[in-house]
C-alpha atoms as a PDB file:
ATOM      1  CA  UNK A   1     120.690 -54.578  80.783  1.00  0.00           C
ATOM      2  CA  UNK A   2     118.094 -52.765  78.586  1.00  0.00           C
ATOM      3  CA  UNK A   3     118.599 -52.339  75.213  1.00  0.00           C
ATOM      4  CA  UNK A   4     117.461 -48.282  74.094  1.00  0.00           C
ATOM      5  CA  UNK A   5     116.897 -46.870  70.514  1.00  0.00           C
ATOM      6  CA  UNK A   6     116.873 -43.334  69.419  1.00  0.00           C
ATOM      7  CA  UNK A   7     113.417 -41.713  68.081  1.00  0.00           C
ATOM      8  CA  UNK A   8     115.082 -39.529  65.488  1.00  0.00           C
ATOM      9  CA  UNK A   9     117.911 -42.168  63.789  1.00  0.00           C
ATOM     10  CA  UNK A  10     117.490 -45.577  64.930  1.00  0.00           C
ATOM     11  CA  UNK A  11     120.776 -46.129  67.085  1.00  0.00           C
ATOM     12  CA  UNK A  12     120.039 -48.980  69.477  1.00  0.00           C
ATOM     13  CA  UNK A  13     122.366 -49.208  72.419  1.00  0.00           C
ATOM     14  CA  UNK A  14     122.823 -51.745  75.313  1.00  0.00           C
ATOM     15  CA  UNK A  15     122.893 -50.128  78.085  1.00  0.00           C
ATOM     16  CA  UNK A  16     121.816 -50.013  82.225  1.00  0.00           C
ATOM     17  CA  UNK A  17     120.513 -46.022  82.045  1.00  0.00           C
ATOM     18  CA  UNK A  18     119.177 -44.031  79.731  1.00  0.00           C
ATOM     19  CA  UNK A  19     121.955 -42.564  77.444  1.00  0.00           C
ATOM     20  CA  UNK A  20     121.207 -38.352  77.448  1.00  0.00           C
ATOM     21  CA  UNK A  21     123.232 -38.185  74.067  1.00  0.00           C
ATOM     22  CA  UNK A  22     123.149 -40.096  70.909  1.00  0.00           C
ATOM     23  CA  UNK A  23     126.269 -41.242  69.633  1.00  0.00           C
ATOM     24  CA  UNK A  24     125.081 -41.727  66.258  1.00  0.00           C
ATOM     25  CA  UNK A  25     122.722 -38.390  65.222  1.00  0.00           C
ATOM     26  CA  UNK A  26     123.626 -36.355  68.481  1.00  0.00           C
ATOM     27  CA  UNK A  27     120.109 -36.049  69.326  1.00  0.00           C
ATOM     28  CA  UNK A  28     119.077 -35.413  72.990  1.00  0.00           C
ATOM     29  CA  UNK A  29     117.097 -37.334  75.377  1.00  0.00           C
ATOM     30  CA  UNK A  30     115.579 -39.017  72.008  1.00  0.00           C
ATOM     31  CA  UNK A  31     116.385 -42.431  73.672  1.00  0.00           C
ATOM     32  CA  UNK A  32     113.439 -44.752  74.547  1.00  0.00           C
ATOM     33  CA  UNK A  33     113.695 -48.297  76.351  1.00  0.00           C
ATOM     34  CA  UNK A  34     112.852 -50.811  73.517  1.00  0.00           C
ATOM     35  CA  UNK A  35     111.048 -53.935  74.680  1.00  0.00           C
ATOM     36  CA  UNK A  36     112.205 -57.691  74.339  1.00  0.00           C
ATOM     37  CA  UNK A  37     109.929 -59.785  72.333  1.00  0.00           C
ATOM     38  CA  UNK A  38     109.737 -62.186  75.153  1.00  0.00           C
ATOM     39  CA  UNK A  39     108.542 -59.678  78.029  1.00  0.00           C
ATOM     40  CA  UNK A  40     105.682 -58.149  75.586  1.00  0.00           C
ATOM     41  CA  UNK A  41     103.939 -61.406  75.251  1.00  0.00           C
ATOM     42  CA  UNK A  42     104.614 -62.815  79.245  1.00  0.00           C
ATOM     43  CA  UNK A  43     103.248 -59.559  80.406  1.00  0.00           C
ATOM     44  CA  UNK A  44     100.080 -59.740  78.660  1.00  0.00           C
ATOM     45  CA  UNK A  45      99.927 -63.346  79.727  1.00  0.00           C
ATOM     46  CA  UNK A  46     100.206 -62.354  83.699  1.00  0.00           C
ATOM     47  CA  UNK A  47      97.094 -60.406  83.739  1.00  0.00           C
ATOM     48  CA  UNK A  48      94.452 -62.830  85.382  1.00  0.00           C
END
């Protein structure tokens, strides 16, 4: 699952999709897929 925080209040949310609503501020589509810590620094890493 991907974890995905709001732009406008901060609300992070575990989740498979892309919530369209937050439940926290009520913003829409303000949700962005945050990255792990792990996968940032692998993925940099791969690149040969």
């Amino acid at each position: 699952m991907a974890v995905w925080r709001c732009s406008l209040c901060g609300f992070e949310q575990e989740n498979r999709c892309k919530p369209r609503k937050c439940p926290n501020c009520g913003g829409k589509d303000s949700f962005a897929k945050k990255e792990a810590e792990g996968e940032a620094k692998t993925n940099k890493k791969k690149a040969i």
